[in-house]
Protein backbone atom coordinates (compact mmCIF):
# COMPACT_ATOMS: atom_id res chain seq x y z
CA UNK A 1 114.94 -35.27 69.76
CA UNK A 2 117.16 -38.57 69.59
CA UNK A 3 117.58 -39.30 73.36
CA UNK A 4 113.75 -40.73 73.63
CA UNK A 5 114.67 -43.42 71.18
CA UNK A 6 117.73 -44.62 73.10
CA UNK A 7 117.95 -47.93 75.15
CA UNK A 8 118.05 -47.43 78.68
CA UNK A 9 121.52 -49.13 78.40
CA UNK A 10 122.71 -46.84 76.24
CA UNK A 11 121.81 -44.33 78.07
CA UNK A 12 123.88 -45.13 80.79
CA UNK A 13 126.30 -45.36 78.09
CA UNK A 14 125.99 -41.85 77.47
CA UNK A 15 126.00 -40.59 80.79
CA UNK A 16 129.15 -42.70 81.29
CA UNK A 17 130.44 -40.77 78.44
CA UNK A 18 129.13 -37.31 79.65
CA UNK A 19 130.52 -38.23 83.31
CA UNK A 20 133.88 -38.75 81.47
CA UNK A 21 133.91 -35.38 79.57
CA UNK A 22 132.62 -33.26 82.41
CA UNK A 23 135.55 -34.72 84.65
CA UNK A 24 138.22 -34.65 81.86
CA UNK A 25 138.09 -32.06 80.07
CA UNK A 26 135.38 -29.25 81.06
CA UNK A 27 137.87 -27.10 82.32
CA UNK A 28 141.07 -24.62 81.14
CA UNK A 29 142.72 -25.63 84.77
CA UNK A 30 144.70 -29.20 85.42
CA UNK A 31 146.01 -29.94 88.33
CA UNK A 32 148.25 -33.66 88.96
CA UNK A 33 146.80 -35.61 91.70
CA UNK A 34 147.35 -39.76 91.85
CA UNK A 35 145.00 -42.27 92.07
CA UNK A 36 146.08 -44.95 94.04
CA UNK A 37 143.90 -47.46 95.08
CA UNK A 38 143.36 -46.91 98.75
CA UNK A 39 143.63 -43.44 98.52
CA UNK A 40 139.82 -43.04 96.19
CA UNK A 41 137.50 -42.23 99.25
CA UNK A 42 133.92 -41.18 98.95
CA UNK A 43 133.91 -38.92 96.03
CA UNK A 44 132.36 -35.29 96.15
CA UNK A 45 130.17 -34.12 93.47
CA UNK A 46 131.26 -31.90 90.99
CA UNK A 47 130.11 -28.72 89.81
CA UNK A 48 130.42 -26.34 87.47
CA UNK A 49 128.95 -22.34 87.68
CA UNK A 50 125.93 -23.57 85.54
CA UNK A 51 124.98 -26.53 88.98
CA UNK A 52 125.64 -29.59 86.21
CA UNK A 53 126.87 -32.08 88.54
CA UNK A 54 128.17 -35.53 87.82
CA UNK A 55 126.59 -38.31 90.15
CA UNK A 56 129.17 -39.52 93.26
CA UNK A 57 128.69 -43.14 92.45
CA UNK A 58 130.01 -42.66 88.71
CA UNK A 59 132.85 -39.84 89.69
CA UNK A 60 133.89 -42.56 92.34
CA UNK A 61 133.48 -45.39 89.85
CA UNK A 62 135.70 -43.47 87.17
CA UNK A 63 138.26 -42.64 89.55
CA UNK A 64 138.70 -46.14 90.78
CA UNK A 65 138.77 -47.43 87.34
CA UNK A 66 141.82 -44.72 86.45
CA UNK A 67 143.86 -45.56 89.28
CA UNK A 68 143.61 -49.61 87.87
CA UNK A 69 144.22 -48.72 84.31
CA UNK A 70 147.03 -46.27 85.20
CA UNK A 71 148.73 -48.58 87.34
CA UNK A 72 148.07 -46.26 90.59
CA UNK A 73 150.87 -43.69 88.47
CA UNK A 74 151.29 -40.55 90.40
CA UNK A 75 151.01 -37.47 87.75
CA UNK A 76 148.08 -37.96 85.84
CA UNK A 77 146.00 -35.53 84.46
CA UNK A 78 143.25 -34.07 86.27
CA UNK A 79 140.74 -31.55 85.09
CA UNK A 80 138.18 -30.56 87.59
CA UNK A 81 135.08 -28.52 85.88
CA UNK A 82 136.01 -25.16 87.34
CA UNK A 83 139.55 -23.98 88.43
CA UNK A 84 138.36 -23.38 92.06
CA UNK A 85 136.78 -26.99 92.98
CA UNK A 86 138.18 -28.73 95.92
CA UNK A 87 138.77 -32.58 95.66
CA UNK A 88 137.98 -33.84 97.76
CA UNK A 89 140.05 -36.89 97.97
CA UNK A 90 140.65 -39.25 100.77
CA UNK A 91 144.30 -39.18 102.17
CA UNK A 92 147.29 -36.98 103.00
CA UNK A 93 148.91 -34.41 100.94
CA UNK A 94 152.46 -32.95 101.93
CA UNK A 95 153.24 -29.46 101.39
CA UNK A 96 156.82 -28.05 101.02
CA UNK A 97 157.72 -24.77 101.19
CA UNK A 98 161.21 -23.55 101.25
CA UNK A 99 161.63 -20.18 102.31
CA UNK A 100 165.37 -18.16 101.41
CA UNK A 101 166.54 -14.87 102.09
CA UNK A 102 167.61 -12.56 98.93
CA UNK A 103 170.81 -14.19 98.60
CA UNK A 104 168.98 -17.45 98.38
CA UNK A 105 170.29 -18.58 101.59
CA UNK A 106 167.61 -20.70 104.01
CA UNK A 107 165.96 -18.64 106.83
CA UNK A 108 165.33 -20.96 109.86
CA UNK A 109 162.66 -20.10 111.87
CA UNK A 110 159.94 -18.59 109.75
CA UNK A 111 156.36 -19.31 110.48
CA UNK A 112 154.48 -20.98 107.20
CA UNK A 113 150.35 -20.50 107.77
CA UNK A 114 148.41 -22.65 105.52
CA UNK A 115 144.23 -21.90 104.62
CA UNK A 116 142.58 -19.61 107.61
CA UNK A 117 139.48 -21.87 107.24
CA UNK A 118 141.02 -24.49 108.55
CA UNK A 119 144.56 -23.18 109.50
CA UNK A 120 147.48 -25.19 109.85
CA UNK A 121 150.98 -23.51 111.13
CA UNK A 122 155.03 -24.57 110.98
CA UNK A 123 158.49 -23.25 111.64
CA UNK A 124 160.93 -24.06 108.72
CA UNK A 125 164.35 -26.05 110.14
CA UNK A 126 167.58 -25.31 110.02
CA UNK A 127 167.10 -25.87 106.22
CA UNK A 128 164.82 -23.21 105.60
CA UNK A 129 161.99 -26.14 104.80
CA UNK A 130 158.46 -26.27 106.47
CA UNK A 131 156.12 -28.98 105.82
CA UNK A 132 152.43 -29.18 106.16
CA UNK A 133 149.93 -32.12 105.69
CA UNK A 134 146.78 -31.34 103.91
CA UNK A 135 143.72 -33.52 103.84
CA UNK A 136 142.11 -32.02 100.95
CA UNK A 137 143.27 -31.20 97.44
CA UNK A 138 141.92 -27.48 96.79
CA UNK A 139 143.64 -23.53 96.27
CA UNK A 140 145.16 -22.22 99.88
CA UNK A 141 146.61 -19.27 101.33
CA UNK A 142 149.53 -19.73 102.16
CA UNK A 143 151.97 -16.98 104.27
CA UNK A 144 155.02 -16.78 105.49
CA UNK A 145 156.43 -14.64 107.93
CA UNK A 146 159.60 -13.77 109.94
CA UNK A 147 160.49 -11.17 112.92
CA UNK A 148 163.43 -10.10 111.40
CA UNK A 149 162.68 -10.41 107.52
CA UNK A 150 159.37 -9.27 107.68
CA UNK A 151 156.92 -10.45 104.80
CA UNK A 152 156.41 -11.48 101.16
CA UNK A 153 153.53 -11.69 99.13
CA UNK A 154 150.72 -13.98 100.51
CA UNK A 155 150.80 -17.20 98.08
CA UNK A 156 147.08 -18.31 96.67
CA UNK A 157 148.22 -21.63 94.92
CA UNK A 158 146.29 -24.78 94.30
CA UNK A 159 147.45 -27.65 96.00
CA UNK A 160 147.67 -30.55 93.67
CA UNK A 161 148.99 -33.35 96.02
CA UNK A 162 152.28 -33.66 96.97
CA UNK A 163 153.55 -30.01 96.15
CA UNK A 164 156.67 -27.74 96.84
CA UNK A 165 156.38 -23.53 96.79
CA UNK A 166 159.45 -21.32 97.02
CA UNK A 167 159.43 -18.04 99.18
CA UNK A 168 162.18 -15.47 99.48
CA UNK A 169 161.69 -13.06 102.20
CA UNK A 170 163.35 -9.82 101.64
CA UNK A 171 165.17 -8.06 104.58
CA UNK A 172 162.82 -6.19 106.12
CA UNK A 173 161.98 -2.38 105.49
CA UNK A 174 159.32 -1.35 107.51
CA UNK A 175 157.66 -2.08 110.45
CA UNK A 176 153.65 -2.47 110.19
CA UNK A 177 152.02 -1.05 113.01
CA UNK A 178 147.65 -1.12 113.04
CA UNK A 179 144.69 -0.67 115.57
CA UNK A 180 141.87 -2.83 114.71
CA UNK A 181 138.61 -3.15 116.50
CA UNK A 182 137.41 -7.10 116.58
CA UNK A 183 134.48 -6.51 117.14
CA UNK A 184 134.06 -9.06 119.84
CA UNK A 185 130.67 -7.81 121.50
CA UNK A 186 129.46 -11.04 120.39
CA UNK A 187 130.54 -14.51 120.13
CA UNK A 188 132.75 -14.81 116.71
CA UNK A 189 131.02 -16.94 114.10
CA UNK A 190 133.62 -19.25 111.62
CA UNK A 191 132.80 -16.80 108.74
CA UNK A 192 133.88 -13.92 111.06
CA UNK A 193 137.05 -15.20 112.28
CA UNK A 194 137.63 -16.78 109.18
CA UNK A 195 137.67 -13.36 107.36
CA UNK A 196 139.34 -11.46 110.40
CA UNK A 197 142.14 -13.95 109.77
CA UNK A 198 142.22 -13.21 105.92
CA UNK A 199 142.48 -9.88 106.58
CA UNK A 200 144.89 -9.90 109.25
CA UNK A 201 147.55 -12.48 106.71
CA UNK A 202 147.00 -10.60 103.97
CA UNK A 203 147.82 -6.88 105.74
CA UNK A 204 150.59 -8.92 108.43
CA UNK A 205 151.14 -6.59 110.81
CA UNK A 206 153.97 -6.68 112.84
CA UNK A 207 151.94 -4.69 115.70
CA UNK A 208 148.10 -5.10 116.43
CA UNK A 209 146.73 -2.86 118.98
CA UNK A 210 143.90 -4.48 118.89
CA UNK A 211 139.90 -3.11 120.74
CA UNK A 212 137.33 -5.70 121.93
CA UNK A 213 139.47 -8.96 121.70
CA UNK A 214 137.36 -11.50 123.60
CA UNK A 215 138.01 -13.26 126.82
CA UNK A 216 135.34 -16.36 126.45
CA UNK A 217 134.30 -18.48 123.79
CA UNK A 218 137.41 -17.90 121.13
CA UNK A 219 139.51 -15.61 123.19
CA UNK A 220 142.03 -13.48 122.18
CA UNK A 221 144.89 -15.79 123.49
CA UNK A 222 143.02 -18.74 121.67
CA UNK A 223 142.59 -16.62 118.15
CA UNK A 224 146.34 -15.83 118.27
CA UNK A 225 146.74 -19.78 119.14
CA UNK A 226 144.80 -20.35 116.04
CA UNK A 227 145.54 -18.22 113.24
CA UNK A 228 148.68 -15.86 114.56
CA UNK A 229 151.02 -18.91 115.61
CA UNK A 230 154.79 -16.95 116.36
CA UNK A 231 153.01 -13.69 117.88
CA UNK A 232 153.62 -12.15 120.96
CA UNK A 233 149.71 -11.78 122.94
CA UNK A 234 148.98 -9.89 125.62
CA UNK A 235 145.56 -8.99 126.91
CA UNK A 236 143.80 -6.31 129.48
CA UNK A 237 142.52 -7.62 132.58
CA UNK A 238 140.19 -4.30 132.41
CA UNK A 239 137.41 -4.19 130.65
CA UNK A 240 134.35 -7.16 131.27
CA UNK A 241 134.55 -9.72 128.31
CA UNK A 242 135.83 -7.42 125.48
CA UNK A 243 139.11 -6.04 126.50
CA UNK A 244 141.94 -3.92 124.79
CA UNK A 245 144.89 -6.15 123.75
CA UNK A 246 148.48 -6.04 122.19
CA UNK A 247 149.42 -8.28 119.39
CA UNK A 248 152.83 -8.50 118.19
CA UNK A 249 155.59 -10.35 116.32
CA UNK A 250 158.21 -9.13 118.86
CA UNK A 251 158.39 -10.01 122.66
CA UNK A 252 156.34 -7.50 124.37
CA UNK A 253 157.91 -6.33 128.14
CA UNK A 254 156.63 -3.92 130.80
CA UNK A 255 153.01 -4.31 129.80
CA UNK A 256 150.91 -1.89 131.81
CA UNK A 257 147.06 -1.54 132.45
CA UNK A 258 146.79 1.99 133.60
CA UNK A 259 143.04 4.12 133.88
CA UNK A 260 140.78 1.85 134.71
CA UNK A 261 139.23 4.09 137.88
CA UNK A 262 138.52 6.79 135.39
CA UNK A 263 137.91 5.08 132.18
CA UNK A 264 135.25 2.75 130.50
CA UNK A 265 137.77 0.03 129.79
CA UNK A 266 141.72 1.04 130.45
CA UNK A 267 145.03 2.88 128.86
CA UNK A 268 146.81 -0.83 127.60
CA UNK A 269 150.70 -0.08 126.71
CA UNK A 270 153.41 -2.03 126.42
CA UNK A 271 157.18 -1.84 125.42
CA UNK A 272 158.30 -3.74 122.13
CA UNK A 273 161.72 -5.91 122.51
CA UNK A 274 162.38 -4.63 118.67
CA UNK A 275 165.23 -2.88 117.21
CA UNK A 276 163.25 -0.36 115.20
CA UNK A 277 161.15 0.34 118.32
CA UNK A 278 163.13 -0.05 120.70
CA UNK A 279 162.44 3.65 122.69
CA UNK A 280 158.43 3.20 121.56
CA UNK A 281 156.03 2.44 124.30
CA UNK A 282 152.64 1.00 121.96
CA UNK A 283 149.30 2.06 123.79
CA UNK A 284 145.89 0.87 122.83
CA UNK A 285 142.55 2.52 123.77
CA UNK A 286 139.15 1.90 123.76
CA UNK A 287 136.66 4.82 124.26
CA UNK A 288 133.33 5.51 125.53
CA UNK A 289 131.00 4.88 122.78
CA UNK A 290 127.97 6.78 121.43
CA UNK A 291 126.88 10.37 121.31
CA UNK A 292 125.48 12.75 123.82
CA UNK A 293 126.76 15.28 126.11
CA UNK A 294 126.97 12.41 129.19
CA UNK A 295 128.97 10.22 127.02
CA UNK A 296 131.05 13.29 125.47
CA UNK A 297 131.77 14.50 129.09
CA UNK A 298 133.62 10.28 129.74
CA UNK A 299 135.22 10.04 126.37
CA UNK A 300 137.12 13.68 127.34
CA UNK A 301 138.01 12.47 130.76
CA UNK A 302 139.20 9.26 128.77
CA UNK A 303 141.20 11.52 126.84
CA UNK A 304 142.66 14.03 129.43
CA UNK A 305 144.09 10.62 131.13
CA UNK A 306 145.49 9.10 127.90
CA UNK A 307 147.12 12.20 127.33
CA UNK A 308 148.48 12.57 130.97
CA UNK A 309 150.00 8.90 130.64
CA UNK A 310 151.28 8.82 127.17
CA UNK A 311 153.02 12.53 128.28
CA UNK A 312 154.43 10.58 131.71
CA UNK A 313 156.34 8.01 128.61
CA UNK A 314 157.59 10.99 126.70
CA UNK A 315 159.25 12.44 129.82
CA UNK A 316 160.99 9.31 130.39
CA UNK A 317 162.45 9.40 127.08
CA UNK A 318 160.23 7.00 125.23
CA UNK A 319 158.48 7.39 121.78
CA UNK A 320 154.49 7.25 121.89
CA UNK A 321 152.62 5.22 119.39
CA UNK A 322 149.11 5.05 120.47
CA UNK A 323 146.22 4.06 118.83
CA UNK A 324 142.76 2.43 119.11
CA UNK A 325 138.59 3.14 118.59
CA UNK A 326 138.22 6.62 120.11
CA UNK A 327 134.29 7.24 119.16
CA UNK A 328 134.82 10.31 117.78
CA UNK A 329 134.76 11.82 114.36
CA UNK A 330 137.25 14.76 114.25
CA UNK A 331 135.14 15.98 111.37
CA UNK A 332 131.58 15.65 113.00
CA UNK A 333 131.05 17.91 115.83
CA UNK A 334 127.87 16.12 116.42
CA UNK A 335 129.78 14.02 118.76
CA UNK A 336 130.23 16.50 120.84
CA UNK A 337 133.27 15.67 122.76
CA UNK A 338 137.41 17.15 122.21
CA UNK A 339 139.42 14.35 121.89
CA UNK A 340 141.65 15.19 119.03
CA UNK A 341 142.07 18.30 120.37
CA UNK A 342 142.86 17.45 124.05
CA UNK A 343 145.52 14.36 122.80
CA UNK A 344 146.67 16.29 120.52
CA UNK A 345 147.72 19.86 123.01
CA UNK A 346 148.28 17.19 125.87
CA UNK A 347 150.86 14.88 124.80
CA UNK A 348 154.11 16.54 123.80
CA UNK A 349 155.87 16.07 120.40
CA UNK A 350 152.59 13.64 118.77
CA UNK A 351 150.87 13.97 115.29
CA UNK A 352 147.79 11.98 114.26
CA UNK A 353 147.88 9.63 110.91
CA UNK A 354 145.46 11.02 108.42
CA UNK A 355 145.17 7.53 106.59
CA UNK A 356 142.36 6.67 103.79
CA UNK A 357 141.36 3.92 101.50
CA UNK A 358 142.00 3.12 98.23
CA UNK A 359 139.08 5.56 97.16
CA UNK A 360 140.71 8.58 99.64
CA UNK A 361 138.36 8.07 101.89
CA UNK A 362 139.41 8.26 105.70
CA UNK A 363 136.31 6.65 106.85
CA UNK A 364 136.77 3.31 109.34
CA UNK A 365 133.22 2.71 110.74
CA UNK A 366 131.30 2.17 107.10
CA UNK A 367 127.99 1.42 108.53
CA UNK A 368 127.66 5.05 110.09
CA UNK A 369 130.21 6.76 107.58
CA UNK A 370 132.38 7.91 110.14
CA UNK A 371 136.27 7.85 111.45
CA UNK A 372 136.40 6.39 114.66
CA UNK A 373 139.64 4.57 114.39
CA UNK A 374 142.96 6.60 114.64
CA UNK A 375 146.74 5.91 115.04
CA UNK A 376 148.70 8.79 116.98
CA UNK A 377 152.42 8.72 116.76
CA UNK A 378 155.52 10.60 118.36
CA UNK A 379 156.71 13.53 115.61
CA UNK A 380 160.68 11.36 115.52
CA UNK A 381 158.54 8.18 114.22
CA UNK A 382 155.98 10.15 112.08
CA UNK A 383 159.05 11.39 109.80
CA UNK A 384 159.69 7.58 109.39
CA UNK A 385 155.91 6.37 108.00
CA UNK A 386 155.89 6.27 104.85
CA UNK A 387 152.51 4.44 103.91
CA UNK A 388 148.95 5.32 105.82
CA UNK A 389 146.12 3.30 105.30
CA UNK A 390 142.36 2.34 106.13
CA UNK A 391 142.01 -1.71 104.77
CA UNK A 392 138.50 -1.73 103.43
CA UNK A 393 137.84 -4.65 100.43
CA UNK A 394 134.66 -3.13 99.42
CA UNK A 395 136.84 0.28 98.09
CA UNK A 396 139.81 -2.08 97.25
CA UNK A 397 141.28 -1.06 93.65
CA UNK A 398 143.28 -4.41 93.16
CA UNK A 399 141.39 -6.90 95.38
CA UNK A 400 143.86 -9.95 96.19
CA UNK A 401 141.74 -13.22 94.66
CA UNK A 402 141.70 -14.57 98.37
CA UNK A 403 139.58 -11.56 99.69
CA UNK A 404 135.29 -11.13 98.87
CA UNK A 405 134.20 -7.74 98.17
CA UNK A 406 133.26 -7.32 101.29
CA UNK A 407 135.48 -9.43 103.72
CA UNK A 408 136.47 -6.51 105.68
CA UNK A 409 133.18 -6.20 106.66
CA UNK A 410 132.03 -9.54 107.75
CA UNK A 411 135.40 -9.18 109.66
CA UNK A 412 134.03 -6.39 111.94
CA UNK A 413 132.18 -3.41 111.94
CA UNK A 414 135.37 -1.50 112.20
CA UNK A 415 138.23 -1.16 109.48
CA UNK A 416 141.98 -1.90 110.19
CA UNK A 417 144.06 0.90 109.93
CA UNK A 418 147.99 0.66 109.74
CA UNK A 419 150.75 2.40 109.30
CA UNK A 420 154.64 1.56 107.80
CA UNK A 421 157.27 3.14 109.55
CA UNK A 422 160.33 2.53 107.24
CA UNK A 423 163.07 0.48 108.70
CA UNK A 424 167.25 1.98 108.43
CA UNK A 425 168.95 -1.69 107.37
CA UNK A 426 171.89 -2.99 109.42
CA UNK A 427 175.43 -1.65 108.60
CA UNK A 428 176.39 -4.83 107.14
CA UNK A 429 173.48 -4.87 104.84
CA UNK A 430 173.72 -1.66 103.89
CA UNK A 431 177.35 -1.67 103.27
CA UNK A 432 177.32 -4.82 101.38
CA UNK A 433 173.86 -3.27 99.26
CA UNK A 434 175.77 -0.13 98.93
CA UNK A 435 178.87 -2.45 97.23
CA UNK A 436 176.64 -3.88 95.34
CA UNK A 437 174.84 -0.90 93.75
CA UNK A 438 178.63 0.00 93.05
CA UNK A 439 179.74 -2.88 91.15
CA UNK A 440 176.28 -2.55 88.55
CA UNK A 441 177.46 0.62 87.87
CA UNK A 442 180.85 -0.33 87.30
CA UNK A 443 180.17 -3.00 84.97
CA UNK A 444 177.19 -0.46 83.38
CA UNK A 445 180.31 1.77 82.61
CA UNK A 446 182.29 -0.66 81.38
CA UNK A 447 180.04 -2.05 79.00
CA UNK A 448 179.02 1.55 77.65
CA UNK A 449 182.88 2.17 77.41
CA UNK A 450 183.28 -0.81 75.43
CA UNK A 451 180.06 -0.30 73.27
CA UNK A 452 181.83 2.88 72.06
CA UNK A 453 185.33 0.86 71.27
CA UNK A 454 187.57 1.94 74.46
CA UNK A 455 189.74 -0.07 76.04
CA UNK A 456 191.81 0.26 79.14
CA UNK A 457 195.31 0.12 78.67
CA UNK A 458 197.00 -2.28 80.35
């Protein structure tokens, strides 16, 4: 071995050297970051999968000596060891995102979230621009979201300093209705409410009905504060310290609490101030939980009431979606009770969402391999759905990079399960789509006409 036989000062030559390879070129990924002086804090040590590390002192040593020899130039090249390290890098770090609609016109008023872990929030102006301020150099999540466009595609982009992202935001064609259980029984760590709000930007509903939101610690009006900035919150005052709530990106009106002399918690319902929805009343529910015939006997009388209420709505002309954890498996009949059975013969004109996974499985409580979660809807909206589903990472076939295998579960105990209720565009936008689609096919014709030598005469 030759490194015995090496000076001690050479060997801090080497590891010099080694520090500089490691940092410049031990990875596929660059990213442009400047090194002004000033802006070279206390520098975090690096790491690759195999936990090499170079020391802080040299990493902050080399960093300070770039920034002198380049002149503090903004752009040079920086190759962390791994394409996920975070720089940690003393200063601030602007974000741009410009968000357009499909005829690349700005929409004012979108909401930009940036990283649930530590989540900032922004409308874009009048000029379709948000701007956020980062303190640390590293990949983010980044969404963007609009009442009346809807969504796009969650962004998962490294932030390399000062750096601008594009969205367009289609018009929208569906409205995303879920019931999620938080499971707020006890206090939410930071992993859990970190990965409820990764779940909850990467589905974006535009309607949570949403079971055991919390009223202390992080409540449900301080998680919506936090992660769901531009929602609409409303929340039970039934129900102890984990009540049913209604979470939406449209104003919510005539809230009612209704039930709560004859139920565990309450029948929670509101009406939606939204176009698509604008006959729906939205009802959440939260039944009695566990089996036995003494808990069977509640969760029916829980039932027999929802049913009596939601059927109340449908005789004044309004459209039913109601949905929540009814603690019942329609496919065990260990549980004893007839829920499915009484909603389903007591409210006029309903049909339940058979929803699944990505492996077809309908289950939403994985720990006990049962479907406890359930969205009911009235038979007009039902035609409209067009996709079902139970959210569950660990059966995920194309996991988003932003999600762990099993994010849905530190989440909650429960699964979200949503539905899309396809959305009829505005005559303008259809007429002017419908033009459209007639002009391609005009100029398709044209150009096959000509392809074969015919002219049109003049």
């Amino acid at each position: 071995m030759w490194w015995p036989h090496v000076g001690r000062k050479h060997q801090r030559s080497w590891v010099l050297l080694l520090a500089l390879w490691v940092v410049r070129g031990g990875a596929e990924y660059s990213g442009e970051v400047s090194f002004c002086a000033g802006k070279v804090g206390p520098c975090t040590v690096v790491r690759n999968e195999g936990a090499r590390e170079v020391e802080k002192g040299c990493l902050a040593s080399l960093s300070q000596a770039r920034a002198k020899l380049s002149g503090c130039g903004v752009g040079e090249r920086w190759r962390p060891y791994n394409s996920t390290h975070s720089l940690a890098t003393a200063g601030v770090f602007r974000v741009t995102i410009r968000v357009n609609d499909v005829y690349a016109r700005p929409i004012t008023g979108a909401w930009v979230w940036v990283d649930p872990g530590d989540p900032r929030a922004v409308q874009t102006g009048s000029n379709g621009v948000a701007e956020v301020e980062l303190l640390t150099l590293k990949t983010n999540l980044i969404v963007v979201r609009h009442a009346k466009f809807g969504r796009a595609q969650p962004l998962f982009a490294y932030v390399h300093g000062t750096t601008n992202f594009q969205v367009t935001l289609p018009w929208r064609q569906d409205c995303r209705i879920a019931t999620y259980n938080l499971n707020g029984y006890y206090p939410w760590s930071t992993a859990q409410r970190t990965s409820l709000a990764r779940v909850l930007w990467t589905v974006q509903p535009d309607i949570i009905l949403a079971q055991e939101s919390r009223t202390n610690e992080l409540s449900l009006a301080d998680f919506c504060t936090r992660y769901l900035r531009g929602y609409y919150y409303a929340q039970s005052p039934e129900g102890g310290p984990i009540r049913n709530g209604l979470i939406a990106c449209f104003p919510l009106t005539n809230v009612v609490s209704a039930g709560a002399a004859v139920m565990t918690r309450d029948v929670y319902s509101a009406r939606v101030l939204s176009e698509e929805l604008e006959d729906a009343r939205v009802c959440c529910v939260h039944f009695k939980a566990y089996k036995g015939e003494a808990e069977a006997a509640i969760r029916d009388a829980e039932a027999q009431f929802t049913a009596a209420y939601c059927s109340s709505a449908v005789a004044r002309g309004e459209l039913v979606i109601l949905g929540g954890d009814m603690n019942e498996d329609i496919a065990d009949p260990t549980w004893l009770s007839h829920v499915h059975s009484i909603l389903a013969s007591g409210i006029p004109g309903v049909m339940r969402l058979d929803a699944t996974d990505d492996a077809g499985s309908p289950v939403t409580y994985p720990s006990w391999g049962s479907r406890l979660d359930y969205l009911y809807v009235s038979t007009n909206v039902h035609e409209l759905i067009v996709t079902g589903r139970v959210f569950r990472t660990d059966t995920m076939l194309q996991r988003p990079p932003w999600l762990a295998w099993n994010e849905s579960m530190i989440a909650s105990d429960h699964t979200l399960v949503y539905a899309d209720i396809t959305v009829v565009p505005e005559p303008a936008l259809a007429a002017s789509l419908f033009a459209g689609a007639v002009l391609v096919q005009t100029l398709r014709r044209r150009g096959a006409l000509r392809s074969l030598g015919v002219t049109r005469k003049a």
